[in-house]
N, C-alpha and C. Protein backbone atom coordinates (compact mmCIF):
# COMPACT_ATOMS: atom_id res chain seq x y z
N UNK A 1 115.24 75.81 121.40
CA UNK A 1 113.99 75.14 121.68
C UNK A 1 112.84 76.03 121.25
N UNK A 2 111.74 75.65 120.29
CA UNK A 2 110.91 76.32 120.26
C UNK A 2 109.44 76.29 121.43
N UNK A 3 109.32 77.16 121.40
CA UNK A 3 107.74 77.58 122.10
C UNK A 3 106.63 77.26 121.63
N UNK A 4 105.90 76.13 122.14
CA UNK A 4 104.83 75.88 121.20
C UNK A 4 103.65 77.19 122.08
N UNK A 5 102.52 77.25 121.85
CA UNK A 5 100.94 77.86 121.99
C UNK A 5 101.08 77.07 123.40
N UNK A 6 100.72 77.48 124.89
CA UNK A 6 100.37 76.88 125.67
C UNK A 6 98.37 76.27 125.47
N UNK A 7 98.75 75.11 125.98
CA UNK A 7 97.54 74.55 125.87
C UNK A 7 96.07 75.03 126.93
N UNK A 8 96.17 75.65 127.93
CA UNK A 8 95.00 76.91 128.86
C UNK A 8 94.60 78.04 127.82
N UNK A 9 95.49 78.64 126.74
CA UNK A 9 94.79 79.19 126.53
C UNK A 9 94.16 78.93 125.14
N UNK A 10 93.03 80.18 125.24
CA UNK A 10 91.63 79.31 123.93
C UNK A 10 92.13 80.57 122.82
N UNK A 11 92.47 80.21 122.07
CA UNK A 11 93.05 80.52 120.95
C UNK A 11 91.76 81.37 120.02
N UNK A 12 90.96 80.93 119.78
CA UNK A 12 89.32 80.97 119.21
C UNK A 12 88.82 82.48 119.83
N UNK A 13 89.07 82.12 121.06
CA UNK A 13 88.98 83.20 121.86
C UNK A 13 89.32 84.39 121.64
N UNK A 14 90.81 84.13 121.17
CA UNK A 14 91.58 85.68 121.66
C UNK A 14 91.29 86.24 120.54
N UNK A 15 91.58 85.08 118.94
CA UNK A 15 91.08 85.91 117.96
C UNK A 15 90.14 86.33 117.65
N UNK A 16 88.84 85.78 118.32
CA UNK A 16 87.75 86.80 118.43
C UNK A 16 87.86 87.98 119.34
N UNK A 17 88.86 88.05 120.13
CA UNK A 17 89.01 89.28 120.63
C UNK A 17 90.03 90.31 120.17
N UNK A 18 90.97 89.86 119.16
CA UNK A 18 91.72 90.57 118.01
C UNK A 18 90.88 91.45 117.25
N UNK A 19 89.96 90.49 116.61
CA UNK A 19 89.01 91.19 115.45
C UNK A 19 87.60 91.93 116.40
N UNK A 20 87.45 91.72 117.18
CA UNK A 20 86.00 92.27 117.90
C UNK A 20 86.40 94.00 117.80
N UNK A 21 85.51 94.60 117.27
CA UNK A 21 85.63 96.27 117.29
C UNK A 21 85.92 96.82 118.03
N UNK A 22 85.20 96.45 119.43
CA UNK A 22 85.08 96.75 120.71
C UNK A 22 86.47 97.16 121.39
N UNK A 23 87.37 96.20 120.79
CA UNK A 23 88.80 95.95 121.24
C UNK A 23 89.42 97.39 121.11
N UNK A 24 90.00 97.78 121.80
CA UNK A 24 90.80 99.23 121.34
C UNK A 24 92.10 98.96 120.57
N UNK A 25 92.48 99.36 119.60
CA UNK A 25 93.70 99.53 118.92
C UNK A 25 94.85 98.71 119.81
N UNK A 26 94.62 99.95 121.05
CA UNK A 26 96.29 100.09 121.85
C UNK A 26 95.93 98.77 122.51
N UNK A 27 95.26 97.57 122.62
CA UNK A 27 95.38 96.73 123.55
C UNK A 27 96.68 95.53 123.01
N UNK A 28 97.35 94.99 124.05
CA UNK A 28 98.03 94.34 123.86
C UNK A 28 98.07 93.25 124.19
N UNK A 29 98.97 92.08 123.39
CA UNK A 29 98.51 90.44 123.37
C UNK A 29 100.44 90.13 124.34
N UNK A 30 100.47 89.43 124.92
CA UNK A 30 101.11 88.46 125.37
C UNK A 30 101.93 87.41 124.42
N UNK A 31 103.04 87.49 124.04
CA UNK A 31 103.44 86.12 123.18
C UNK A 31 103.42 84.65 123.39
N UNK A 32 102.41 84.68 124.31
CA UNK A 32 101.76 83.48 124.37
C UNK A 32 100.36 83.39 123.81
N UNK A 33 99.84 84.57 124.24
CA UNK A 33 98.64 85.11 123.69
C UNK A 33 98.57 84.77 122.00
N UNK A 34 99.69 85.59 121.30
CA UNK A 34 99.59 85.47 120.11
C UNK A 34 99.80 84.01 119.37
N UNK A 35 100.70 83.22 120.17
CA UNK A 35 101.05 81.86 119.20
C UNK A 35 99.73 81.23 119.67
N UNK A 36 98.65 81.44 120.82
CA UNK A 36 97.89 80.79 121.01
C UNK A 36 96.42 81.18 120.08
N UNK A 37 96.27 82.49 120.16
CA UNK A 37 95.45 83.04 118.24
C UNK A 37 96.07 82.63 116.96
N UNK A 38 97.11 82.34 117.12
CA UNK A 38 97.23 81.73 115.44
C UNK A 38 97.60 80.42 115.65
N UNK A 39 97.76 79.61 116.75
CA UNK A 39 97.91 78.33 116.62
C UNK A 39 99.12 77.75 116.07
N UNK A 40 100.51 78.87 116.38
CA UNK A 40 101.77 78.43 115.64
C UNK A 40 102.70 78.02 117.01
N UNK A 41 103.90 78.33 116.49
CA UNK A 41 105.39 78.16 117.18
C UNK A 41 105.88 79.81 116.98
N UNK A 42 106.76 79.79 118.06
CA UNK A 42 107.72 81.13 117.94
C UNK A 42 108.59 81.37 116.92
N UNK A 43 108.82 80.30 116.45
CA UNK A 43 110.21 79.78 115.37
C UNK A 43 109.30 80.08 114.29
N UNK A 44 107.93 80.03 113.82
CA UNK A 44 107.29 80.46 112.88
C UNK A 44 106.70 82.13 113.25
N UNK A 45 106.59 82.33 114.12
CA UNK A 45 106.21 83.70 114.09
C UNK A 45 107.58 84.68 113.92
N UNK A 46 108.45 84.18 114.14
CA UNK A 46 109.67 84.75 114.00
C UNK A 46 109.96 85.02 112.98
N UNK A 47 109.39 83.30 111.42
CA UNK A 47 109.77 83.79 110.21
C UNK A 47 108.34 84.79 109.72
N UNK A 48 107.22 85.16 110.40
CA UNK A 48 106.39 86.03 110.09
C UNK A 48 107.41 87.44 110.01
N UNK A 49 108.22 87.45 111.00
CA UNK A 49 108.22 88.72 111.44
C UNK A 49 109.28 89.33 110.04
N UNK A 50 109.68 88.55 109.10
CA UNK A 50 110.38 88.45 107.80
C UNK A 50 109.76 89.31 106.77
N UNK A 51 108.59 89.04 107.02
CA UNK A 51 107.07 89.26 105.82
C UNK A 51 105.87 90.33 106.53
N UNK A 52 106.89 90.98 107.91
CA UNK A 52 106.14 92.56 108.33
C UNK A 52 105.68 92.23 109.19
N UNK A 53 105.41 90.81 109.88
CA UNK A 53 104.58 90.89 111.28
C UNK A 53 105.14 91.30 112.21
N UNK A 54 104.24 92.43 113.04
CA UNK A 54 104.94 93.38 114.36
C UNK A 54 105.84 92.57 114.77
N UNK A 55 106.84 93.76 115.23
CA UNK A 55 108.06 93.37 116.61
C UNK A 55 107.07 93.50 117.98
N UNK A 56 107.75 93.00 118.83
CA UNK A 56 107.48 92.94 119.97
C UNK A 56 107.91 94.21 120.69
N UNK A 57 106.91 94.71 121.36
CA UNK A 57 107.39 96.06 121.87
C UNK A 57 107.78 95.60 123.76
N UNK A 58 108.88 95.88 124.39
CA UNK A 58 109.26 95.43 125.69
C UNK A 58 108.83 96.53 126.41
N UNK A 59 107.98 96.04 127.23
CA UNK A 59 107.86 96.66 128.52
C UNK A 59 108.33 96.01 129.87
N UNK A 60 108.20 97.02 131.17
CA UNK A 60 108.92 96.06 132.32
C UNK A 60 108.06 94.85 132.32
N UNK A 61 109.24 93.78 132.82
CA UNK A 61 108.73 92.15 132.73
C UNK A 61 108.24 91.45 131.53
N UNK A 62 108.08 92.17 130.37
CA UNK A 62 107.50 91.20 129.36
C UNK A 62 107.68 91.76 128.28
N UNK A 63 107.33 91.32 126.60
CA UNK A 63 107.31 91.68 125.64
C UNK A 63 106.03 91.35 125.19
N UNK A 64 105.55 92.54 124.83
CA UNK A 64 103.82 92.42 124.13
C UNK A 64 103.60 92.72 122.63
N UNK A 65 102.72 92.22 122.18
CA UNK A 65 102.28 92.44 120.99
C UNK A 65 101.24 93.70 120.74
N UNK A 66 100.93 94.88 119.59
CA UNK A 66 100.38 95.66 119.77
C UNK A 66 99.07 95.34 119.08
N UNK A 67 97.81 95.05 119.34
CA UNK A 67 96.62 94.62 118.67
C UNK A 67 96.59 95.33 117.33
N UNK A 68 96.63 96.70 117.24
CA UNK A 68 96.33 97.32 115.83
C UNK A 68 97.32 96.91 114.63
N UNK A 69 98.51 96.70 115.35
CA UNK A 69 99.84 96.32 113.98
C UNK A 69 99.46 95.26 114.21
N UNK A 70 99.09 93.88 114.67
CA UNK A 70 98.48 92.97 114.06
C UNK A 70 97.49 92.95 113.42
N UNK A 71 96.42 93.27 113.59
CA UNK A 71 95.34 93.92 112.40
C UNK A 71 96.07 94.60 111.27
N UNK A 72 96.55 95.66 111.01
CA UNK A 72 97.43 96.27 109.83
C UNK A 72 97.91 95.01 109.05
N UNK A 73 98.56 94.40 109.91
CA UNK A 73 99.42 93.08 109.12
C UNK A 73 98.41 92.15 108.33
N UNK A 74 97.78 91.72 109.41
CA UNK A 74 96.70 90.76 108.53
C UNK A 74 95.77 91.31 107.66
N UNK A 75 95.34 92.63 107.84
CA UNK A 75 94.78 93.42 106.55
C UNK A 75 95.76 93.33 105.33
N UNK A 76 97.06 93.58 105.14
CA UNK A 76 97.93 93.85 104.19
C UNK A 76 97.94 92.18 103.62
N UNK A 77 98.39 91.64 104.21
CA UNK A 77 98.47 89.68 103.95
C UNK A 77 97.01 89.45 103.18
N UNK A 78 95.82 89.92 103.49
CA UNK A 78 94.48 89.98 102.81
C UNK A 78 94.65 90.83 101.77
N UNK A 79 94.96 91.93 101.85
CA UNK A 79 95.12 93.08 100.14
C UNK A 79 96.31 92.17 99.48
N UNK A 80 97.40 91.30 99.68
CA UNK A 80 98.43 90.59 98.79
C UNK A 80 97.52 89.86 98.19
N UNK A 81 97.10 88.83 98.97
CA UNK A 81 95.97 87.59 98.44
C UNK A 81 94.93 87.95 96.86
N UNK A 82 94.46 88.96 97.79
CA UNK A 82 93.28 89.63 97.06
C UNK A 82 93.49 89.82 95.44
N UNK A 83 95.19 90.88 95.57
CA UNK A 83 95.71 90.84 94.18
C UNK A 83 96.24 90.23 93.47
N UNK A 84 96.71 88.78 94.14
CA UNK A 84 97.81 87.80 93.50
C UNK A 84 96.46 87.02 92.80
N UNK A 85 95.04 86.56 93.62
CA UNK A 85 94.15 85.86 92.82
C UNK A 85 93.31 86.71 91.44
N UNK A 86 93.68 87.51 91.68
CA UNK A 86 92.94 88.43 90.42
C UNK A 86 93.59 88.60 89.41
N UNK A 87 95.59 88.67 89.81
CA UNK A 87 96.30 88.40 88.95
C UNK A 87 96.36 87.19 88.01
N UNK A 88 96.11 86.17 89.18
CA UNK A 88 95.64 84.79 88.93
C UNK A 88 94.77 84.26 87.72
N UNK A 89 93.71 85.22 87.83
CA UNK A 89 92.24 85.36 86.99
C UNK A 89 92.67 85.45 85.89
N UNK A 90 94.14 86.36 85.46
CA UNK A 90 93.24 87.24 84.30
C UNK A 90 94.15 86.30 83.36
């Protein structure tokens, strides 16, 4: 069965609190947290995790996401883009 994004939380939200500076590196997202910033399924973040998106690091009671290796990731997914359209260009 997949996991959809619970519907309480604001998605808009968190990824403005992903990208906000303010945020410290070490803070960590909830895997609810995260399908609810990108607006997916587990069954798709799972095939992210194929193409370098963080593992889940376990702590007692839960498995969290680490804010900075999601940033890293989506920086790198932005430098692919960047070069495949320029490749694109020429």
């Amino acid at each position: 069965m997949t996991k959809n994004a619970p519907t309480n939380l604001d998605g808009a939200k968190i990824r403005s609190w992903i990208f906000d500076p303010a945020t410290p590196g070490y803070a960590f997202l909830t895997l609810e947290e995260v399908l609810a910033a990108f607006d997916t399924t587990s069954r798709t973040l799972l095939d992210w995790r194929s193409s370098g998106f963080p593992q889940p690091i376990a702590i007692p009671g839960n498995r969290v996401y680490n804010v900075e290796a999601i940033r890293e990731f989506l920086k790198e997914k932005q430098r692919e883009s960047v070069r495949c359209t320029r490749a694109a260009l020429k």
